[in-house]
PDB file of N, CA and C in Angstrom:
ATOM      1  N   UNK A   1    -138.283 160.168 134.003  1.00  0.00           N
ATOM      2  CA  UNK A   1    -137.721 161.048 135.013  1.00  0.00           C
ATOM      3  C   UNK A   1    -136.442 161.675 134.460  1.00  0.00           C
ATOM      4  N   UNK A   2    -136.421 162.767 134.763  1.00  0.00           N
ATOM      5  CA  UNK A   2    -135.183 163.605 134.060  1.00  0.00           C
ATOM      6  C   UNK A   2    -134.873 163.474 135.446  1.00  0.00           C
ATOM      7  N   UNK A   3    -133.175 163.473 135.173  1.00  0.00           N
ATOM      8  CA  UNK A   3    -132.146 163.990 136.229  1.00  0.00           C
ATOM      9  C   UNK A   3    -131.045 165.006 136.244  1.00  0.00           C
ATOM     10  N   UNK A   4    -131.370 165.970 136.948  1.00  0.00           N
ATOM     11  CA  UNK A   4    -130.317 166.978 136.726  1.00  0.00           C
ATOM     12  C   UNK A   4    -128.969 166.882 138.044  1.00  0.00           C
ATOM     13  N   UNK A   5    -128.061 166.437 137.434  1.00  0.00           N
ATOM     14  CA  UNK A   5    -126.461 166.017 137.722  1.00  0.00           C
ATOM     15  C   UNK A   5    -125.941 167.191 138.142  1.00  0.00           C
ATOM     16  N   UNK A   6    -125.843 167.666 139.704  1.00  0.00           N
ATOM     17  CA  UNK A   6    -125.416 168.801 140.558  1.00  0.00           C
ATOM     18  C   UNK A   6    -123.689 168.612 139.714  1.00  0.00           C
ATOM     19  N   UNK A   7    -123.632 170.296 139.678  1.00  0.00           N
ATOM     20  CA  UNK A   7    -122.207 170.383 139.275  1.00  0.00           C
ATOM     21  C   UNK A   7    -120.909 169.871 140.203  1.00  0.00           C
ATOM     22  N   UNK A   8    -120.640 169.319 141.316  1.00  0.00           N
ATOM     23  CA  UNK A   8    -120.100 168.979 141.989  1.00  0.00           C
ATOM     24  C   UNK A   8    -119.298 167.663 141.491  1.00  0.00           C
ATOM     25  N   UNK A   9    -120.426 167.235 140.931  1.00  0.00           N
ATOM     26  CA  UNK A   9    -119.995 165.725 140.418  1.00  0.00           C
ATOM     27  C   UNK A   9    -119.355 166.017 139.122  1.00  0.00           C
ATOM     28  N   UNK A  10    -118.014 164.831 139.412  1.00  0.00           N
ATOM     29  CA  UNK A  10    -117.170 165.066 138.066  1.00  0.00           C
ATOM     30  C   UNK A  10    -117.810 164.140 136.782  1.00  0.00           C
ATOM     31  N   UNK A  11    -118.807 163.302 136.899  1.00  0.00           N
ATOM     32  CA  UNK A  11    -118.674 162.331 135.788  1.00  0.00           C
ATOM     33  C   UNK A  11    -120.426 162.589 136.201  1.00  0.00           C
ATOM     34  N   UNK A  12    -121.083 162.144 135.321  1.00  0.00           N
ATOM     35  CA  UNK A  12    -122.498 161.524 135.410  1.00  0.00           C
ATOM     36  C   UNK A  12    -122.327 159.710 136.318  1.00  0.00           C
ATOM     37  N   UNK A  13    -121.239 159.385 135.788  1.00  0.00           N
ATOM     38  CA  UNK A  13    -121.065 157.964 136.681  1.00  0.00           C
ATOM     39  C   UNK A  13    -120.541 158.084 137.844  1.00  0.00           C
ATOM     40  N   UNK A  14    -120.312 158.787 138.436  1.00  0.00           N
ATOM     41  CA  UNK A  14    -119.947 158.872 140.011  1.00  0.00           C
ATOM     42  C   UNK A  14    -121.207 159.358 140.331  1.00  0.00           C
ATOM     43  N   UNK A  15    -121.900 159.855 139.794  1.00  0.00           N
ATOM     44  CA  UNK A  15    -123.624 160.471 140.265  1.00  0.00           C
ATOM     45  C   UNK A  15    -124.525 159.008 140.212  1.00  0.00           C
ATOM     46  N   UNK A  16    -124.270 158.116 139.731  1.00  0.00           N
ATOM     47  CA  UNK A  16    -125.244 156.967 139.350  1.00  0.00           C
ATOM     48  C   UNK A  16    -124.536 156.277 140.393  1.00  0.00           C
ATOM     49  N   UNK A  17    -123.229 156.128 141.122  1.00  0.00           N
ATOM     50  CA  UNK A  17    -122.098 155.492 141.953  1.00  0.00           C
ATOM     51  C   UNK A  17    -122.735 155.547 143.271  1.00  0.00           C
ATOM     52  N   UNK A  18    -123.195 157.738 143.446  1.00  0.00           N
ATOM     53  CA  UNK A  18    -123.516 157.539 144.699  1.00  0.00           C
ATOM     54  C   UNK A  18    -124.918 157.308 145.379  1.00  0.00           C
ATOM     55  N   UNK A  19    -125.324 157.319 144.067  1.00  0.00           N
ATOM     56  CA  UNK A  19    -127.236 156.719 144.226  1.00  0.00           C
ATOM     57  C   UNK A  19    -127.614 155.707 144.020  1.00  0.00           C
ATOM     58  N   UNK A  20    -126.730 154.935 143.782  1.00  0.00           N
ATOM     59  CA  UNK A  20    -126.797 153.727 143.934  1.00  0.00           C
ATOM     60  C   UNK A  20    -126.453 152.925 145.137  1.00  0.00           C
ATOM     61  N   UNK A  21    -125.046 153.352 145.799  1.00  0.00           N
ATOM     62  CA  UNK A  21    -124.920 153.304 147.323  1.00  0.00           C
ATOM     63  C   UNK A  21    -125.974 153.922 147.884  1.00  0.00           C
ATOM     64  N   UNK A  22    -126.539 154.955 147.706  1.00  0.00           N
ATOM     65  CA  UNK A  22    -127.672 155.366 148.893  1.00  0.00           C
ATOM     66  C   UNK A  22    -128.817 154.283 148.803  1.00  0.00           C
ATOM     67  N   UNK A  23    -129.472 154.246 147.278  1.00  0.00           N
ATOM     68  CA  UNK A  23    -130.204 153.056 146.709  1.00  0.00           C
ATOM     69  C   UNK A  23    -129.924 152.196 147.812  1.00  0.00           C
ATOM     70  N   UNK A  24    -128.809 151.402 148.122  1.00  0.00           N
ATOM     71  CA  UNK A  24    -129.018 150.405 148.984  1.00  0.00           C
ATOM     72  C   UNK A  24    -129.203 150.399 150.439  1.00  0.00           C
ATOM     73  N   UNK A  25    -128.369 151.562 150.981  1.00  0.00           N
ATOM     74  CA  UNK A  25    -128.704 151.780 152.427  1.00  0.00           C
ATOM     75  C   UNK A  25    -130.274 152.334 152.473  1.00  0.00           C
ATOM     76  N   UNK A  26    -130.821 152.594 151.908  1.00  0.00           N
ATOM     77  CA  UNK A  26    -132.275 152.726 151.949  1.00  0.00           C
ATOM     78  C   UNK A  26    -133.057 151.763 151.724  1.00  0.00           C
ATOM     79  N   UNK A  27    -132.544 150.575 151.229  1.00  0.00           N
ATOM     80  CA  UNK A  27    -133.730 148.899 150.941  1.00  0.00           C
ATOM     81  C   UNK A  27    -132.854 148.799 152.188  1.00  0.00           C
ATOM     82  N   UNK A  28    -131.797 148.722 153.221  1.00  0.00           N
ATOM     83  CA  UNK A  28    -131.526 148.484 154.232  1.00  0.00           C
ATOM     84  C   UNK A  28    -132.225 148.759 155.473  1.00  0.00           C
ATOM     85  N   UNK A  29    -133.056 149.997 155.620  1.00  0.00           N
ATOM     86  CA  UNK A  29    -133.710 150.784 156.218  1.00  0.00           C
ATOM     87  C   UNK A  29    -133.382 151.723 156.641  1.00  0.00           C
ATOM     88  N   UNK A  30    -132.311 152.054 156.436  1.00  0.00           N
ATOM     89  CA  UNK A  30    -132.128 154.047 156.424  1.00  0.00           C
ATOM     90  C   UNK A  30    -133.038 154.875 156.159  1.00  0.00           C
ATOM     91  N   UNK A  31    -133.628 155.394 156.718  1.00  0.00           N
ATOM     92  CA  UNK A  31    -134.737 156.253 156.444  1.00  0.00           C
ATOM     93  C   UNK A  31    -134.406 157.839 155.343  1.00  0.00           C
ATOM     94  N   UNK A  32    -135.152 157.969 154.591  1.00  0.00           N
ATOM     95  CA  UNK A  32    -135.076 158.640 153.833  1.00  0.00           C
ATOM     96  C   UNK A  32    -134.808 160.455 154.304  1.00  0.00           C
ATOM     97  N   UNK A  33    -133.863 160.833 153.457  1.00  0.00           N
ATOM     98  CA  UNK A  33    -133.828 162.515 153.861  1.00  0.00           C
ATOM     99  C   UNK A  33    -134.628 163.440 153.442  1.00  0.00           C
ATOM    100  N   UNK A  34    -135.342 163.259 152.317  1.00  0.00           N
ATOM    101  CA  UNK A  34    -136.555 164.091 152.138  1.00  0.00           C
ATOM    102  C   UNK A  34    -137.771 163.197 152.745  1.00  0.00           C
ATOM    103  N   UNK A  35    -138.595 164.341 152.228  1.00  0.00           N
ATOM    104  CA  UNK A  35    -140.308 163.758 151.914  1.00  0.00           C
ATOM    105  C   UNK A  35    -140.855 164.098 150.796  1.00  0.00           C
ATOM    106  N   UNK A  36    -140.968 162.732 150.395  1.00  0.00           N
ATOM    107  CA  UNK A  36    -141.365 162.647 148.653  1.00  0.00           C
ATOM    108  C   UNK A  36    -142.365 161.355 148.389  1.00  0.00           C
ATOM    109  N   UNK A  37    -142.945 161.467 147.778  1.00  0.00           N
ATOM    110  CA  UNK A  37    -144.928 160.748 147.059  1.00  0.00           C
ATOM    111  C   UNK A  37    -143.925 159.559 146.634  1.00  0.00           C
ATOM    112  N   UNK A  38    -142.633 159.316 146.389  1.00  0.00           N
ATOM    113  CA  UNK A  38    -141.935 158.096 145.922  1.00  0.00           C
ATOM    114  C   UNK A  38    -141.580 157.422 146.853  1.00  0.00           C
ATOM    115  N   UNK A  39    -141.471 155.652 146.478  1.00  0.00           N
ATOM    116  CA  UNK A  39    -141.357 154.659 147.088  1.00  0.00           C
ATOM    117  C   UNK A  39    -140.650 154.013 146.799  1.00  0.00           C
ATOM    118  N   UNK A  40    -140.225 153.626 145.588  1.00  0.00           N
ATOM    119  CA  UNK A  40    -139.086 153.284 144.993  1.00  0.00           C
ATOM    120  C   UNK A  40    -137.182 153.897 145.696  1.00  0.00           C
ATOM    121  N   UNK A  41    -136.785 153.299 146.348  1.00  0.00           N
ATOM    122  CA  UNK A  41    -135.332 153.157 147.128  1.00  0.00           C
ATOM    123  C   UNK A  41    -134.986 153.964 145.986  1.00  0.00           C
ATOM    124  N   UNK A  42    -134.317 153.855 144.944  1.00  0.00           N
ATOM    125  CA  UNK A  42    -133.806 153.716 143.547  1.00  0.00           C
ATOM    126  C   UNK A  42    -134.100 155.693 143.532  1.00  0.00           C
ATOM    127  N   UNK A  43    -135.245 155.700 143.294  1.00  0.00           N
ATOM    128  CA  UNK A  43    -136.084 157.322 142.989  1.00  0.00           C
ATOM    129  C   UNK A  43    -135.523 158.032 144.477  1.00  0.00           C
ATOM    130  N   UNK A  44    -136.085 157.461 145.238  1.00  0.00           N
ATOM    131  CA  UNK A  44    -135.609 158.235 146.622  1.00  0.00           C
ATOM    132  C   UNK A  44    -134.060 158.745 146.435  1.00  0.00           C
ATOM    133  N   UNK A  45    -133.264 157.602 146.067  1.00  0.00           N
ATOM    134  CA  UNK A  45    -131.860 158.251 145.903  1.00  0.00           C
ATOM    135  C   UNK A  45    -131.063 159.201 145.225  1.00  0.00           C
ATOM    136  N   UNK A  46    -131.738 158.897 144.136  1.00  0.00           N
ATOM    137  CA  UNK A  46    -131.702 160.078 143.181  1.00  0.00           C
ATOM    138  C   UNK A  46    -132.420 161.291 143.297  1.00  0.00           C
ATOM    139  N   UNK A  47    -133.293 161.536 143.975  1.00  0.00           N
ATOM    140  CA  UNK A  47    -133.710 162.996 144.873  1.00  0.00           C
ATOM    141  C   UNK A  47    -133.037 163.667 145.576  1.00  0.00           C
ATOM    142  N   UNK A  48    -132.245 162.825 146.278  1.00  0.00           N
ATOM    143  CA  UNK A  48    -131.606 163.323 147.698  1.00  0.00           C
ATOM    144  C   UNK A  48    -130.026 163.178 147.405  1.00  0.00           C
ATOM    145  N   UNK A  49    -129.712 162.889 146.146  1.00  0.00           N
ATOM    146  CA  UNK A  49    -128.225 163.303 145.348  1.00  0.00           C
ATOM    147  C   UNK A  49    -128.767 164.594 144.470  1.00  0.00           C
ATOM    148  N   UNK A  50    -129.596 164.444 143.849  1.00  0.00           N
ATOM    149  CA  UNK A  50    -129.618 165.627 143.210  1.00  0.00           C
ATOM    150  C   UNK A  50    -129.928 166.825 144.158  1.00  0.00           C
ATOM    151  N   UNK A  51    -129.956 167.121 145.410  1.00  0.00           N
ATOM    152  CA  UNK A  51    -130.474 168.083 146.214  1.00  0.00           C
ATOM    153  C   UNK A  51    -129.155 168.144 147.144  1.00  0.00           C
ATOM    154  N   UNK A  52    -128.114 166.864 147.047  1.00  0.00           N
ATOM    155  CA  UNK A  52    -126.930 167.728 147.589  1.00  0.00           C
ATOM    156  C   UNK A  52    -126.908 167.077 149.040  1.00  0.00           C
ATOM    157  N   UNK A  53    -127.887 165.817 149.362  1.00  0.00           N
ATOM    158  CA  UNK A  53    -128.190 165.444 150.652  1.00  0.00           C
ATOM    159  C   UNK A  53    -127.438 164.312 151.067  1.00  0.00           C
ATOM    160  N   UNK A  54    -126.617 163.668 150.477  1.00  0.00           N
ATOM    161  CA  UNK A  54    -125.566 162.764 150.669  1.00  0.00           C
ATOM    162  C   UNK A  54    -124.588 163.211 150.171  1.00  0.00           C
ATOM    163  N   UNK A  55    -123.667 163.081 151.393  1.00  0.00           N
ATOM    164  CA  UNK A  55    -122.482 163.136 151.194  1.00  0.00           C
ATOM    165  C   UNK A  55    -121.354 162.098 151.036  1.00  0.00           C
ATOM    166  N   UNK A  56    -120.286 162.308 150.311  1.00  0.00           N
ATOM    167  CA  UNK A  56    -119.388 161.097 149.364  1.00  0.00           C
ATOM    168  C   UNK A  56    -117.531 162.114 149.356  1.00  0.00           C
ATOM    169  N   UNK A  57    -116.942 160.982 149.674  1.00  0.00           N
ATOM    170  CA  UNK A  57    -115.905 161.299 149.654  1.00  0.00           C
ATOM    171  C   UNK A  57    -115.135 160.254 148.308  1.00  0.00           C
ATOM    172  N   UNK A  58    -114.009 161.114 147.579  1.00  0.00           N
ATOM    173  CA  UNK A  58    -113.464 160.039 146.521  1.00  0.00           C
ATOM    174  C   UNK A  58    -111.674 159.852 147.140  1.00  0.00           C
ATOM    175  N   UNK A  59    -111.950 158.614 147.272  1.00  0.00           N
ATOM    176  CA  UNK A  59    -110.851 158.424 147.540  1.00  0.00           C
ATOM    177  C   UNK A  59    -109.595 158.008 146.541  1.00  0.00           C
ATOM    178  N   UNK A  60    -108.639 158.628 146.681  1.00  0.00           N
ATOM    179  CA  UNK A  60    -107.408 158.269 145.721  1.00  0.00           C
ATOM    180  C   UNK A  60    -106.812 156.616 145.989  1.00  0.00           C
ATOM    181  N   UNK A  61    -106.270 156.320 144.802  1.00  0.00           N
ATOM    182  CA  UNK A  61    -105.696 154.770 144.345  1.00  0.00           C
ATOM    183  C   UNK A  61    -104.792 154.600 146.531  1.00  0.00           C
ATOM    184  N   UNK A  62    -105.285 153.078 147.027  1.00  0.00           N
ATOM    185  CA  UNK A  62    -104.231 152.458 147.770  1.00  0.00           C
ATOM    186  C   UNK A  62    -104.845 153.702 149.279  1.00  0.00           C
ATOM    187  N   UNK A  63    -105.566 154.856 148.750  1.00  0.00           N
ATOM    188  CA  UNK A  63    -105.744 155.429 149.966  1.00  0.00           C
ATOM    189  C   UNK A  63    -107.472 154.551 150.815  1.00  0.00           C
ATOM    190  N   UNK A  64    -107.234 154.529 152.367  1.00  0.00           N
ATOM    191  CA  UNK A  64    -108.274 153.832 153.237  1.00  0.00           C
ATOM    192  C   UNK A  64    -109.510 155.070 153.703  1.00  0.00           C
ATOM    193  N   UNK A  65    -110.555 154.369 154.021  1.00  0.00           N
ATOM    194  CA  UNK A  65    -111.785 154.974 154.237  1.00  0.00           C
ATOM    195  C   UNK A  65    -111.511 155.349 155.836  1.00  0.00           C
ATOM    196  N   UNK A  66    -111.928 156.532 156.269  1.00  0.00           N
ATOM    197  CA  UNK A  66    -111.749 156.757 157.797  1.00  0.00           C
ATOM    198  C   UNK A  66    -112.719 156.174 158.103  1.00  0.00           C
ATOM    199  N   UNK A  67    -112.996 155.622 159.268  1.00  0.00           N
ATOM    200  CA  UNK A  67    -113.981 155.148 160.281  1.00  0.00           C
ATOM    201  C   UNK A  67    -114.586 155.718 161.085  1.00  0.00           C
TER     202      UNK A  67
END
């Protein structure tokens, strides 16, 4: 599987960061944002980062997550 890394993202590792968090809220049961022939959590996530469908905030050093 090739992955093409939306320009948004500063690193290729903040792209693997946030598909990997989705990765898990999806073996959680979050239901998926596309519709795709894949089953694999893992693949699903990386579809729906590369298409721009999760959203991620980076937070700076000592700064808190809003609620």
């Amino acid at each position: 599987m090739t992955v093409k890394i939306p320009e948004e993202f500063d690193s290729k590792f903040r792209f693997i960061l946030v598909a990997a968090a989705r990765a898990k809220q999806l073996q959680h049961g979050a239901p998926p944002r596309i519709k795709t022939q894949a089953k694999k959590p893992a693949t699903i996530a990386v579809l729906e980062v590369e298409q721009n469908l999760v959203p991620y905030v980076i937070l700076k050093p000592g700064e808190k997550e809003k609620e």
